[in-house]
C-alpha atoms as a PDB file:
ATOM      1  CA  UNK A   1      -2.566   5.996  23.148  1.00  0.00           C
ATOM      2  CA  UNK A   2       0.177   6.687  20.868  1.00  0.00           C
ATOM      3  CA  UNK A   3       0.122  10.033  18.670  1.00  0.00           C
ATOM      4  CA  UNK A   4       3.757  10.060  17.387  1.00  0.00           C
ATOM      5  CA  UNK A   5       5.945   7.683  15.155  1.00  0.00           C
ATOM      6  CA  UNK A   6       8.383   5.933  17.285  1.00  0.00           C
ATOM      7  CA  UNK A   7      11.475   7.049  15.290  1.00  0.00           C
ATOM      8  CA  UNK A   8      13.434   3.660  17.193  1.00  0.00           C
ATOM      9  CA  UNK A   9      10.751   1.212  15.301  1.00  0.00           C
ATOM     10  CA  UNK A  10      12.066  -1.108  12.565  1.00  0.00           C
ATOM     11  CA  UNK A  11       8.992  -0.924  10.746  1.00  0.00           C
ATOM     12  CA  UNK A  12       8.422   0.756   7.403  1.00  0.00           C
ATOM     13  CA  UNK A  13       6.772   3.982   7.739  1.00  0.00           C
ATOM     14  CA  UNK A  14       5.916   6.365   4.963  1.00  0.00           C
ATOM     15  CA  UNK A  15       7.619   9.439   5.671  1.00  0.00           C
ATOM     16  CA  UNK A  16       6.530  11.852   2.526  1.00  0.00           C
ATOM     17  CA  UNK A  17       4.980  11.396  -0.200  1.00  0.00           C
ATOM     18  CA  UNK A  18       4.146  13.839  -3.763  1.00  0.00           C
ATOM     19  CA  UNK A  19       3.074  13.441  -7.539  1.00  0.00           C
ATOM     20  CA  UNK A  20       6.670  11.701  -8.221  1.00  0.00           C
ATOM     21  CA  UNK A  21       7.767  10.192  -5.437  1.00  0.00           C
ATOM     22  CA  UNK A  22       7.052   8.178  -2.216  1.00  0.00           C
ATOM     23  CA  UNK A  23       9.841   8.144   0.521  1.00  0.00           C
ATOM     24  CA  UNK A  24       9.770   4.841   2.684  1.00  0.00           C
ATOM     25  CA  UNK A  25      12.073   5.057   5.681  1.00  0.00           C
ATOM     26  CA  UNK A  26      15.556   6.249   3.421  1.00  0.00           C
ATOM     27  CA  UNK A  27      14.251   4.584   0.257  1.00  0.00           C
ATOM     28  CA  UNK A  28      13.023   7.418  -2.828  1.00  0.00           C
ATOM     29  CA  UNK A  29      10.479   5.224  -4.802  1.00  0.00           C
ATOM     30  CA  UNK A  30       9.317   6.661  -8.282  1.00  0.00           C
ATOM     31  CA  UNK A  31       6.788   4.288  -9.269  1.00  0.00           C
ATOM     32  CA  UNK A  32       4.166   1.634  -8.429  1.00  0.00           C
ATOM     33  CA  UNK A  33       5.052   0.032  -4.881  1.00  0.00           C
ATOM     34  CA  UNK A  34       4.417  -2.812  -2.640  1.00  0.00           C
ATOM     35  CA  UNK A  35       4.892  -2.173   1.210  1.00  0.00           C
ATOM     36  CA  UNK A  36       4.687  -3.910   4.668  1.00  0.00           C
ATOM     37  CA  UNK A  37       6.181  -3.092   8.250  1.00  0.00           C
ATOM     38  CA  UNK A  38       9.105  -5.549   7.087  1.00  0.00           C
ATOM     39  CA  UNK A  39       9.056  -5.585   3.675  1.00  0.00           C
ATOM     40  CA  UNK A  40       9.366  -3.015   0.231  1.00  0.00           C
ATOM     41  CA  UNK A  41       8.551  -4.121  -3.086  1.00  0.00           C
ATOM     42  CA  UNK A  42      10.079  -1.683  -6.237  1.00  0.00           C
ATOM     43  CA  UNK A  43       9.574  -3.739  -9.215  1.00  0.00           C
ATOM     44  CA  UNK A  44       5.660  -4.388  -9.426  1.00  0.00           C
ATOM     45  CA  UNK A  45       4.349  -4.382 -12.599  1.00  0.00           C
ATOM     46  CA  UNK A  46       1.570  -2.301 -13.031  1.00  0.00           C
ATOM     47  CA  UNK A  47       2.771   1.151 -13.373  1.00  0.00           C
ATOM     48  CA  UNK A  48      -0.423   2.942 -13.126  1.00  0.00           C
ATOM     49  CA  UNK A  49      -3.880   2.272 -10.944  1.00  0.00           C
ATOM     50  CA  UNK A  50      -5.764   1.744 -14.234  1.00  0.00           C
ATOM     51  CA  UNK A  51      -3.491  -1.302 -15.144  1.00  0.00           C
ATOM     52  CA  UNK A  52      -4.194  -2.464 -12.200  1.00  0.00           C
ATOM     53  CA  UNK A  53      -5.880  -6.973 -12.444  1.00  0.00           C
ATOM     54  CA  UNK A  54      -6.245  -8.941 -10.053  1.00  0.00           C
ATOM     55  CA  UNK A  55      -3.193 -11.416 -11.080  1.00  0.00           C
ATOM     56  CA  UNK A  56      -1.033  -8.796  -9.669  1.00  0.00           C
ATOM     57  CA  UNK A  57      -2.298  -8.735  -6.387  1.00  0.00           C
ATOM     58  CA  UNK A  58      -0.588 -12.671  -6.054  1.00  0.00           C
ATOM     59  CA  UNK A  59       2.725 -10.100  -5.189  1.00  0.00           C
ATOM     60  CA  UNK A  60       0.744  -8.680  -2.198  1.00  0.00           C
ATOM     61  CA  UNK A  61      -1.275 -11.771  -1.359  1.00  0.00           C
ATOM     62  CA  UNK A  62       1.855 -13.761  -0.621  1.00  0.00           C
ATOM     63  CA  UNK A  63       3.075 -11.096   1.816  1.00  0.00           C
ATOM     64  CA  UNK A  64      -0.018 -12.519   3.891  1.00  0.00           C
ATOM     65  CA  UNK A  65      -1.748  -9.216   5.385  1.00  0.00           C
ATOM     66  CA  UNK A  66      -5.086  -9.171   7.168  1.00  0.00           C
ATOM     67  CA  UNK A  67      -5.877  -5.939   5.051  1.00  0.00           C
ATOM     68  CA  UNK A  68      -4.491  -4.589   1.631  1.00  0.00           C
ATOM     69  CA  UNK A  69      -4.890  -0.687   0.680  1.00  0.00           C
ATOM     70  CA  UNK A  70      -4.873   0.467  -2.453  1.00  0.00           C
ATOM     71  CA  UNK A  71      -3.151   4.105  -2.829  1.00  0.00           C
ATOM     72  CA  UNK A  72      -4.742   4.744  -5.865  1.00  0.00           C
ATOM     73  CA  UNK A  73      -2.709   7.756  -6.790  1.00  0.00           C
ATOM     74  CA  UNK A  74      -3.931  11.829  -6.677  1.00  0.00           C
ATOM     75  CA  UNK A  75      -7.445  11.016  -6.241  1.00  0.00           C
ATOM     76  CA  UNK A  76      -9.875   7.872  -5.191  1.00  0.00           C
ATOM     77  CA  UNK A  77     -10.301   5.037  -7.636  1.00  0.00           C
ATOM     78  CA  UNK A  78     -12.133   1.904  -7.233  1.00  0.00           C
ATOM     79  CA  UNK A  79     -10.614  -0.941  -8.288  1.00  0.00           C
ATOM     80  CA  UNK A  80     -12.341  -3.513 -10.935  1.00  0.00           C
ATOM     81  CA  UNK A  81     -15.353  -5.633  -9.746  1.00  0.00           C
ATOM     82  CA  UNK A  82     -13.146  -8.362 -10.925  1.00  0.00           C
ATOM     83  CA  UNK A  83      -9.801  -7.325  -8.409  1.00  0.00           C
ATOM     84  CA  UNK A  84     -12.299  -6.766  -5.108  1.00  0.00           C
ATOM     85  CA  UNK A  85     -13.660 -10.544  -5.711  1.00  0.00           C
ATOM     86  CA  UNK A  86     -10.493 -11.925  -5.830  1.00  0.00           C
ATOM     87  CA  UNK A  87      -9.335 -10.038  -2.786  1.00  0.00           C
ATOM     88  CA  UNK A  88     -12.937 -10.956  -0.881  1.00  0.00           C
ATOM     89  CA  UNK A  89     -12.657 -14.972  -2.186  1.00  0.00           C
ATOM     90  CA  UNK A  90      -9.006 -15.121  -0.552  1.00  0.00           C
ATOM     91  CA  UNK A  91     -10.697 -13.625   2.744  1.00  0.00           C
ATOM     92  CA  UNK A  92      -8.446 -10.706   2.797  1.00  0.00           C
ATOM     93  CA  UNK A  93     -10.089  -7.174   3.185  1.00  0.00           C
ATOM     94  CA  UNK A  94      -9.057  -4.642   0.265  1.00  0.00           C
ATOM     95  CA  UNK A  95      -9.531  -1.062   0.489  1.00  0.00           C
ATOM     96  CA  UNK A  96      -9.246   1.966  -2.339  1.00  0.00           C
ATOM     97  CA  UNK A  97      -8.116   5.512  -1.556  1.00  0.00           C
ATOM     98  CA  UNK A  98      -6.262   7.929  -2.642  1.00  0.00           C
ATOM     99  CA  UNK A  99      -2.609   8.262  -2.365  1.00  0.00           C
ATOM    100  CA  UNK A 100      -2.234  10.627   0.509  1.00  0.00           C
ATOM    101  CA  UNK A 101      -4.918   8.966   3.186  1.00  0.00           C
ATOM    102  CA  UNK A 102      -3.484   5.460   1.817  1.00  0.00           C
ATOM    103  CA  UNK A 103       0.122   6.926   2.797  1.00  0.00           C
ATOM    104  CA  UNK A 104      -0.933   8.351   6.523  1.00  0.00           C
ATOM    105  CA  UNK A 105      -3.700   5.124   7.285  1.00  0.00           C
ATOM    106  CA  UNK A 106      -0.540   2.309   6.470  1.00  0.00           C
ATOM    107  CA  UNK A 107       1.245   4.016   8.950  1.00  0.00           C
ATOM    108  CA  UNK A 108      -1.656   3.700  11.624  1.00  0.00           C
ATOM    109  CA  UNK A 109      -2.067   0.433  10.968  1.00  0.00           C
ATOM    110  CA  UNK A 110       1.524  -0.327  10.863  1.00  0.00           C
ATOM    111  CA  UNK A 111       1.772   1.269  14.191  1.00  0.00           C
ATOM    112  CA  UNK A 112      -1.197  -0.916  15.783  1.00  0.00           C
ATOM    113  CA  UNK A 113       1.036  -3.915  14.500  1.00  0.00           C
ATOM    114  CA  UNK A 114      -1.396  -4.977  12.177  1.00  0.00           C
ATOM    115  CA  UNK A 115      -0.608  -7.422   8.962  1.00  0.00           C
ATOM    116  CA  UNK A 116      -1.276  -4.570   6.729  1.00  0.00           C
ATOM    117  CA  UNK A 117       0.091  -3.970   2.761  1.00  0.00           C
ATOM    118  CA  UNK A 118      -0.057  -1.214   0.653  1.00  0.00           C
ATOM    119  CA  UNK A 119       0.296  -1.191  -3.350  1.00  0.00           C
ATOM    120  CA  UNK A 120       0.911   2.161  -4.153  1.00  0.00           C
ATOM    121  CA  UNK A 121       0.393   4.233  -7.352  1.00  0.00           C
ATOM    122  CA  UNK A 122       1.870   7.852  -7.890  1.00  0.00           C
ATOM    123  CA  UNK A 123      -0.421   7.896 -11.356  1.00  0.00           C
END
């Protein structure tokens, strides 16, 4: 059983995260984020959790993960009744927590080398 980041991995890992920033490997991202072990998305549109739809989980959904978390910023949200049926009717499991257990569980999963996404939200 593994307890420790393997520093040698070419994975994404979250390595910090606060109110105004998240740092992803040696990227500083200040807003709303998309990540994967292989990939990092800076430009999604919805800036905050609450502006959150489902169209713009197409960004995440075409990344193909087994599992998509939500970070939903300082403390849990739960997203629309409309987003989780989109998620559920595309067969891909969707989960809402706050920023800092969204942060420390992507890098468990991404660890276990499971398809897993995040969309983060600092606000």
């Amino acid at each position: 059983m593994k307890f420790t980041l393997d520093a040698g991995s070419p994975a994404n890992l979250i390595r910090g995260y606060s109110a105004d920033e998240v740092r992803i490997g040696t990227h500083s991202v200040r807003g709303s984020c998309i990540v994967t072990a292989d990939t990092l998305i800076t430009s999604w549109e919805p800036q905050s959790f609450a502006e959150l739809a489902a169209p713009h989980l197409e960004a995440i959904l075409a990344l193909r993960p087994e599992l998509v978390i939500l970070g939903t910023g300082p403390r849990q949200q739960f997203p629309p009744a409309e987003v989780r049926a989109w998620a559920g009717a595309r067969g891909v499991g969707l989960e809402a927590m706050a920023l800092g257990p969204a942060c420390r569980t992507f890098n468990v999963l991404v660890q276990e080398e499971r398809r897993v996404a995040a969309g983060l939200f600092l606000r």
